[in-house]
Protein backbone atom coordinates (compact mmCIF):
# COMPACT_ATOMS: atom_id res chain seq x y z
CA UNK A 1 -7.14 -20.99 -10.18
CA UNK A 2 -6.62 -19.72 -13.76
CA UNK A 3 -2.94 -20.14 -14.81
CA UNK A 4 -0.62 -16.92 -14.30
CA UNK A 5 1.77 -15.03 -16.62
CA UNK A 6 5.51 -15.94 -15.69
CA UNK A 7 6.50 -12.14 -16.57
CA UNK A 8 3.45 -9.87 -15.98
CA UNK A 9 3.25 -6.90 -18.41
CA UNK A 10 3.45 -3.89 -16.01
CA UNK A 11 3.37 -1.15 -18.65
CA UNK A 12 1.34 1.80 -18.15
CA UNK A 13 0.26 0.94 -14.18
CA UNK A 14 0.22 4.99 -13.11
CA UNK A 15 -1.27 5.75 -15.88
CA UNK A 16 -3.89 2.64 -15.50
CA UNK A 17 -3.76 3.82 -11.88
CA UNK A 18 -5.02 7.83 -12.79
CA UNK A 19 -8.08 6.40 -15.14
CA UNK A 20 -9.43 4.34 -12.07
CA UNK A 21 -9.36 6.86 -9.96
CA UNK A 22 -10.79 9.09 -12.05
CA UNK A 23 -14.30 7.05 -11.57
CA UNK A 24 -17.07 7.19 -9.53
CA UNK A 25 -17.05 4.22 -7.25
CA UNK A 26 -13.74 3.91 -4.92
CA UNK A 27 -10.99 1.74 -5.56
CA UNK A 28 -10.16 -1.55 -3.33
CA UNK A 29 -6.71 -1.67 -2.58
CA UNK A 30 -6.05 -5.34 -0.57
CA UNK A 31 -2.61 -5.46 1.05
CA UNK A 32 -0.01 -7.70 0.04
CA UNK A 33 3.25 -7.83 1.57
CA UNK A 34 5.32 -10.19 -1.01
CA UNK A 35 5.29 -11.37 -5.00
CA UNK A 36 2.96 -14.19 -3.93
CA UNK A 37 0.31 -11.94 -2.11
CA UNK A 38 0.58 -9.43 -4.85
CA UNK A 39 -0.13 -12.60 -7.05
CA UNK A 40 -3.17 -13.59 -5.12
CA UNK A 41 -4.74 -10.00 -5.37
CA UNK A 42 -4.06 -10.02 -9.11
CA UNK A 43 -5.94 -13.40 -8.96
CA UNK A 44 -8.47 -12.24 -7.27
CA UNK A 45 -9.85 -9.78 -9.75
CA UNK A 46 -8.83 -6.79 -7.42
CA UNK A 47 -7.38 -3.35 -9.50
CA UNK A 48 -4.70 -2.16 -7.35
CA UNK A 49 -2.12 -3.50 -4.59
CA UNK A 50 -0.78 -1.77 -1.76
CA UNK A 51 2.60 -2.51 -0.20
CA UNK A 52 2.43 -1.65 3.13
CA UNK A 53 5.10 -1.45 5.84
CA UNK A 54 3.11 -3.33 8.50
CA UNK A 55 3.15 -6.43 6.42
CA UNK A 56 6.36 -6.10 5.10
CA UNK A 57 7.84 -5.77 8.24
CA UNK A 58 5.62 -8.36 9.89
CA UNK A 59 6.71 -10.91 6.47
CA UNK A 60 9.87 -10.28 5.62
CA UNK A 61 11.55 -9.33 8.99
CA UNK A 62 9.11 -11.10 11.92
CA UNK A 63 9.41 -7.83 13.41
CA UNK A 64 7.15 -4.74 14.60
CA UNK A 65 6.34 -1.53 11.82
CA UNK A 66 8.41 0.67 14.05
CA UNK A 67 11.25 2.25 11.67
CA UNK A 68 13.10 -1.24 11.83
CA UNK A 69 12.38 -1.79 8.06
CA UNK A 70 15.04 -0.06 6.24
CA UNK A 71 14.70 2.00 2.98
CA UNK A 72 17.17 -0.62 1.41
CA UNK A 73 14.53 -3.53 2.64
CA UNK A 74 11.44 -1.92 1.32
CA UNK A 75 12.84 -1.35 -2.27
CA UNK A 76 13.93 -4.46 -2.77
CA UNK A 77 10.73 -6.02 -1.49
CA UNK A 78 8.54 -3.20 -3.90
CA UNK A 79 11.11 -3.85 -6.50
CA UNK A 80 9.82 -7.72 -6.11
CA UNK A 81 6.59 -7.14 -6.07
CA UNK A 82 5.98 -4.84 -8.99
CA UNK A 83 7.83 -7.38 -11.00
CA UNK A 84 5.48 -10.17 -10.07
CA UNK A 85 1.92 -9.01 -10.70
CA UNK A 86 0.75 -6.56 -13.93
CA UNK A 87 -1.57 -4.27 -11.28
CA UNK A 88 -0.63 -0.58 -10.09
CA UNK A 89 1.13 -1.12 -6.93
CA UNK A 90 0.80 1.62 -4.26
CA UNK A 91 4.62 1.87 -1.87
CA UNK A 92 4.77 3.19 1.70
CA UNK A 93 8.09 4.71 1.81
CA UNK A 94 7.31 5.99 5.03
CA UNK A 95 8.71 9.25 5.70
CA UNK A 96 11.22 9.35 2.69
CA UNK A 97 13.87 7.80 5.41
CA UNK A 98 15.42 11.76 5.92
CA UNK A 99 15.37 15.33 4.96
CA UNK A 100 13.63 16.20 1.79
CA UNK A 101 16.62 15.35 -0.46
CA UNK A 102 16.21 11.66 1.30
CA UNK A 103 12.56 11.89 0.04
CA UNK A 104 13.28 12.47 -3.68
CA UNK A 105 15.94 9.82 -3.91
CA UNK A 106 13.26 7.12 -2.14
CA UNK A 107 10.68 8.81 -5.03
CA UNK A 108 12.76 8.33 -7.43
CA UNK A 109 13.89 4.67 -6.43
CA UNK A 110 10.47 3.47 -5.90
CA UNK A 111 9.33 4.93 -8.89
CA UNK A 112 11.85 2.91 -11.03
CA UNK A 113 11.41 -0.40 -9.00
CA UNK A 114 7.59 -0.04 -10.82
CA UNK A 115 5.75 1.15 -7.86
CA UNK A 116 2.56 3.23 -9.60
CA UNK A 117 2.08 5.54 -6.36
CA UNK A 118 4.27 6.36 -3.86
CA UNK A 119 3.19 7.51 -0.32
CA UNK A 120 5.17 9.89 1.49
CA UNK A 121 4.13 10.53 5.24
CA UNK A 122 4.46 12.96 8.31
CA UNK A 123 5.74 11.17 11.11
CA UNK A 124 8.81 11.54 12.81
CA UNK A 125 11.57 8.70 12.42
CA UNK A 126 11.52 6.22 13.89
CA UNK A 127 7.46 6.00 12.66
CA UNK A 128 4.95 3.65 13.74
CA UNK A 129 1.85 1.92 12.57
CA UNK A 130 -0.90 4.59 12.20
CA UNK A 131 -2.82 2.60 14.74
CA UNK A 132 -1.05 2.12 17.44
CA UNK A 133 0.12 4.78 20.57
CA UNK A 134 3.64 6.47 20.26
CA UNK A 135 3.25 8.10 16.95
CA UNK A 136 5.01 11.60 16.78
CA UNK A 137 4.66 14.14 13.91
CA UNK A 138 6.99 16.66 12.34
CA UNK A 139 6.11 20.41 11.81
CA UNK A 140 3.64 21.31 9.12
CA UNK A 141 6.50 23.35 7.15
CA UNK A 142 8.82 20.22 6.78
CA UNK A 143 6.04 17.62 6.03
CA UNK A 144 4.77 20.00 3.28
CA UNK A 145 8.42 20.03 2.20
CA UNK A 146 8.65 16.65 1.95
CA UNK A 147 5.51 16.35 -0.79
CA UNK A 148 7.01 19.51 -2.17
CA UNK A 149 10.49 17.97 -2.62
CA UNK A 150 8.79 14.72 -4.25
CA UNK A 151 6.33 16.32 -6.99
CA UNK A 152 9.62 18.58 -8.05
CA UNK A 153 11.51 15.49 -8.43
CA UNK A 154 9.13 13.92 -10.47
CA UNK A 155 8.83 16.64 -12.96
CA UNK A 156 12.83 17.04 -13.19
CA UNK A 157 12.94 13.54 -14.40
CA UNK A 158 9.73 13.35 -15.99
CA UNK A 159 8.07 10.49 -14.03
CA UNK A 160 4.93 8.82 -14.44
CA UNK A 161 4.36 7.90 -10.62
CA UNK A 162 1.75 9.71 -8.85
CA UNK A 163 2.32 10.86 -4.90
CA UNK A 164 -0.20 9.97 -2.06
CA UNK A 165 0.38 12.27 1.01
CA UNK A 166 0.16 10.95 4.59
CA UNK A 167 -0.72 12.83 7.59
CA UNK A 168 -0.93 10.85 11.04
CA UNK A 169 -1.48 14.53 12.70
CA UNK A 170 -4.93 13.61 13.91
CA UNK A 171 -3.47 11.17 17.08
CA UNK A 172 -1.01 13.88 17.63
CA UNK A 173 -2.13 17.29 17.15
CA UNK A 174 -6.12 16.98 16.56
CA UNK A 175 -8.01 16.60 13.52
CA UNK A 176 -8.18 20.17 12.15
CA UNK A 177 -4.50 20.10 12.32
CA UNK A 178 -4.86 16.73 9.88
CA UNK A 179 -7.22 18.65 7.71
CA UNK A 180 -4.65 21.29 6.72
CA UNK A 181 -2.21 19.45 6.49
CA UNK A 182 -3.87 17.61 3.89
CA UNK A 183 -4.77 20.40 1.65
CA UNK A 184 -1.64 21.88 2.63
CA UNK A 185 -0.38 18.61 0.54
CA UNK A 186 -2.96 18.88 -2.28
CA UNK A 187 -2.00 22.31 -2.89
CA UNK A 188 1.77 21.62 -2.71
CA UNK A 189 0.70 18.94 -5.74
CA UNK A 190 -0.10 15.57 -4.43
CA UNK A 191 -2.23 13.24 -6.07
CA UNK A 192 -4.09 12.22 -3.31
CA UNK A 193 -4.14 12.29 0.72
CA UNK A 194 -4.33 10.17 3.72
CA UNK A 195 -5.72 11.15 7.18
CA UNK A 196 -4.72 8.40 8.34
CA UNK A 197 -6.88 7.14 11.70
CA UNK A 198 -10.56 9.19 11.61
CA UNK A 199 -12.50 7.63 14.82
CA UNK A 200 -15.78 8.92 13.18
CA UNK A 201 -18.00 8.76 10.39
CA UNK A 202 -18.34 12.59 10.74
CA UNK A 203 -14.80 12.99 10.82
CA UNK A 204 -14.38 10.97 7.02
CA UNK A 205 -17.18 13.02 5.90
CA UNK A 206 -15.67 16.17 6.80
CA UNK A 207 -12.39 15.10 5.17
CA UNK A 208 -14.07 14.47 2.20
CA UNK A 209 -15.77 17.27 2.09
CA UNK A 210 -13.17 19.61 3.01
CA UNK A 211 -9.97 18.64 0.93
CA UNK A 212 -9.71 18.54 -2.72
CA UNK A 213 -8.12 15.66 -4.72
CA UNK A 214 -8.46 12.36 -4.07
CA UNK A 215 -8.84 11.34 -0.72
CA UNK A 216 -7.69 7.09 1.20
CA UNK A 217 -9.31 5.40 3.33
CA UNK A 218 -7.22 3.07 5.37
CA UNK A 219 -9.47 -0.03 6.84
CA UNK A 220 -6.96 -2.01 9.75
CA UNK A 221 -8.74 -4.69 11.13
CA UNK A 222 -9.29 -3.97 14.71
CA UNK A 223 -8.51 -0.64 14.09
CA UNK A 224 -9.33 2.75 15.35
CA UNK A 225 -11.47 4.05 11.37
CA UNK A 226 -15.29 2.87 11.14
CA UNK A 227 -15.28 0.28 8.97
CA UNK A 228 -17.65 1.12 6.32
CA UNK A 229 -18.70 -1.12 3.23
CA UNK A 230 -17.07 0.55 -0.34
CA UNK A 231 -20.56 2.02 -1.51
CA UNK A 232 -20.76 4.07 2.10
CA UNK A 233 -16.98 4.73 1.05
CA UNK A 234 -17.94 6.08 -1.90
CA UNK A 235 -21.00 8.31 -0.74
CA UNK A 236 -18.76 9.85 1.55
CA UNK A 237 -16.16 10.64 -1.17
CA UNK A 238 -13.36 8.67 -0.89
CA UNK A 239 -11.53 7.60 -3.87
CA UNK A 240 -9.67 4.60 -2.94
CA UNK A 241 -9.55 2.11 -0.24
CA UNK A 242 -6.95 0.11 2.28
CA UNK A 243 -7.06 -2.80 3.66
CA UNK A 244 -3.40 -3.42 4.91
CA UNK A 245 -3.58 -6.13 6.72
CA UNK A 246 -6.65 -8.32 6.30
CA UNK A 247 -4.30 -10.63 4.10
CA UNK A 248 -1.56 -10.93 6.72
CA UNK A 249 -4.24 -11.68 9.45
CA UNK A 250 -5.51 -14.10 7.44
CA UNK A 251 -2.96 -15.95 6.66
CA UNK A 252 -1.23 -15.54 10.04
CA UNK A 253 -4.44 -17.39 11.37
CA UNK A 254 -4.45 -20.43 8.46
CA UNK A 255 -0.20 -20.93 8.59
CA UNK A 256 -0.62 -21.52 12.02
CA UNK A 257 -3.55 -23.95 12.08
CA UNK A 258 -1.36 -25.59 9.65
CA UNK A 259 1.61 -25.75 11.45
CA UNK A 260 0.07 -27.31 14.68
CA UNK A 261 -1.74 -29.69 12.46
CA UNK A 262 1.38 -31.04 10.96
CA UNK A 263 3.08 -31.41 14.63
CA UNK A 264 -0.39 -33.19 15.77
CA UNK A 265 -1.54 -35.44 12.57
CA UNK A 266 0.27 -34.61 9.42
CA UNK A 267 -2.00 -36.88 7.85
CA UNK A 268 -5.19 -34.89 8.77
CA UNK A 269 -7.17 -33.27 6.03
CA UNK A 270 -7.15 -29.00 6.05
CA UNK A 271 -8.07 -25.94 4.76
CA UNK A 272 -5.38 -25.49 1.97
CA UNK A 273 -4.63 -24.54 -1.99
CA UNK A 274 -3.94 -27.61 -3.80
CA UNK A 275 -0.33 -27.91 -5.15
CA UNK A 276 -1.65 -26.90 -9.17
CA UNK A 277 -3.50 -24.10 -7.85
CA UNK A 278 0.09 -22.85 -6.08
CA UNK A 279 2.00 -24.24 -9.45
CA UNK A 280 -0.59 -21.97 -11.41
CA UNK A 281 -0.46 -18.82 -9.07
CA UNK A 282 3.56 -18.62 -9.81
CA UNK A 283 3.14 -18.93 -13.60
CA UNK A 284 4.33 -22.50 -13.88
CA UNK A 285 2.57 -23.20 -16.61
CA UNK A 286 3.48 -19.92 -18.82
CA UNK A 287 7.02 -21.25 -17.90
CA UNK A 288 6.89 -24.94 -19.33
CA UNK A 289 5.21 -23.23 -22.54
CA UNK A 290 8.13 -20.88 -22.56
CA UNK A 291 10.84 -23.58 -22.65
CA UNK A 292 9.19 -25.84 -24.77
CA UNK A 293 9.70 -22.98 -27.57
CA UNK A 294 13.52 -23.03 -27.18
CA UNK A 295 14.11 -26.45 -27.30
């Protein structure tokens, strides 16, 4: 694993963030839920990270994506992660946490913790995971208020952060209702949308094809979207990518296989990073060159 920068240079990520998106072939946005996943994405090659509430929840709290995570929790852990990796990272804040007012201050908190995008959603508090049963939505007028409140927020204080709109309307109120909501939020001035949970090729296609802007895909494993390979993804029209969870799962799996290994035979050779790939991932390196300058 090639040696990371102690302090990664962040400067410019919306900006870095608009000229990607501005090509052809859609973006890959892994999740990461902490500094070190963000890290391992940046290792990876990958453009863009997105911090999603799932795996924040799930990581920092051991607890379910059901409104538990609080707006204070989710900063700090965005303000983390923005600081530990030079890609654009994409924020949930969820539904703003409040009224419209609630949703500019969460803009404009995110926005100076780093985050590149910030995604504002539809639900009802206390939201839920897009792909699970429960979710409620509020009425068209305040949801478009919300994206409304956010893009004039943003141009008071002159903010290079660009605004992804969420609708989860499709589980509630049908998929046409998702569809204007969408372009409901690309004509109130939001970067891109999220119809969050099509159960159909046909129904990405028609999003696509319908709405203007850029348009998400969000790929939960196990979940209820098609999971289509990023050329089919960008065919269809979509301009970026999720996947939210797939590290989280992943890992979920190995710590565990770990941790009843060590109870069973400590001794017992696994699947694992070697302690100077972790030593490199975390910028060791950069730091020992960095001291040995002042001293």
């Amino acid at each position: 694993m090639a040696p990371m920068s102690l302090f990664p240079d962040p400067t410019g990520a919306a900006d870095r963030l608009r000229s990607r998106l501005a090509e052809p072939d859609v973006l890959q946005a892994p999740g990461c839920y902490d500094a070190l996943t963000a890290k391992l994405i940046e290792s990876a090659g990958h453009e863009v990270a997105f911090l999603g509430g799932f795996s924040v929840a799930a990581a920092r709290l051991g607890l379910p994506d059901v409104g538990l995570l609080s707006y204070g929790e989710m900063l700090d852990q965005t303000t983390s992660v923005c600081a530990a990796t030079s890609l654009p990272v994409i924020a949930d804040a969820d539904t703003g946490y409040g009224s419209p007012v609630n949703a500019q201050r969460t803009l404009l908190a995110f926005a100076r913790a780093g985050a590149a995008c910030v995604m504002i959603e539809d639900q009802s508090w206390p939201k839920r995971c897009g792909h699970t049963v429960g979710k409620e939505v509020v009425e068209r007028r305040e949801a478009v208020a919300r994206v409304r409140a956010c893009v004039e927020v943003r141009a008071e204080h002159g903010l290079d952060v660009l605004i992804m709109a969420r609708t989860d309307a499709a589980a509630v109120d049908g998929f046409d209702e998702a569809l204007r909501r969408a372009e409901a939020f690309a004509e109130a001035g939001a970067d891109l949308t999220f119809l969050e949970a099509p159960d159909s090729v046909e129904q990405m296609a028609r999003y696509c094809s319908e709405i203007p802007g850029h348009k998400t895909a969000n790929l939960v494993d196990d979940g209820h979207t098609p999971w289509l390979e990023p050329d089919a993804l960008t065919e269809i029209g979509y301009s970026v990518v999720f996947y939210p969870v797939s590290l989280l799962l992943s890992g979920i799996r190995s710590m565990g296989d770990a941790a009843r290994a060590l109870r069973t035979n400590p001794a017992a050779a696994r699947e694992r990073a070697s302690f100077d790939e972790a030593r490199a991932l975390v910028g060791w390196q950069d730091y020992d060159e960095r001291s040995d300058r002042f001293t």
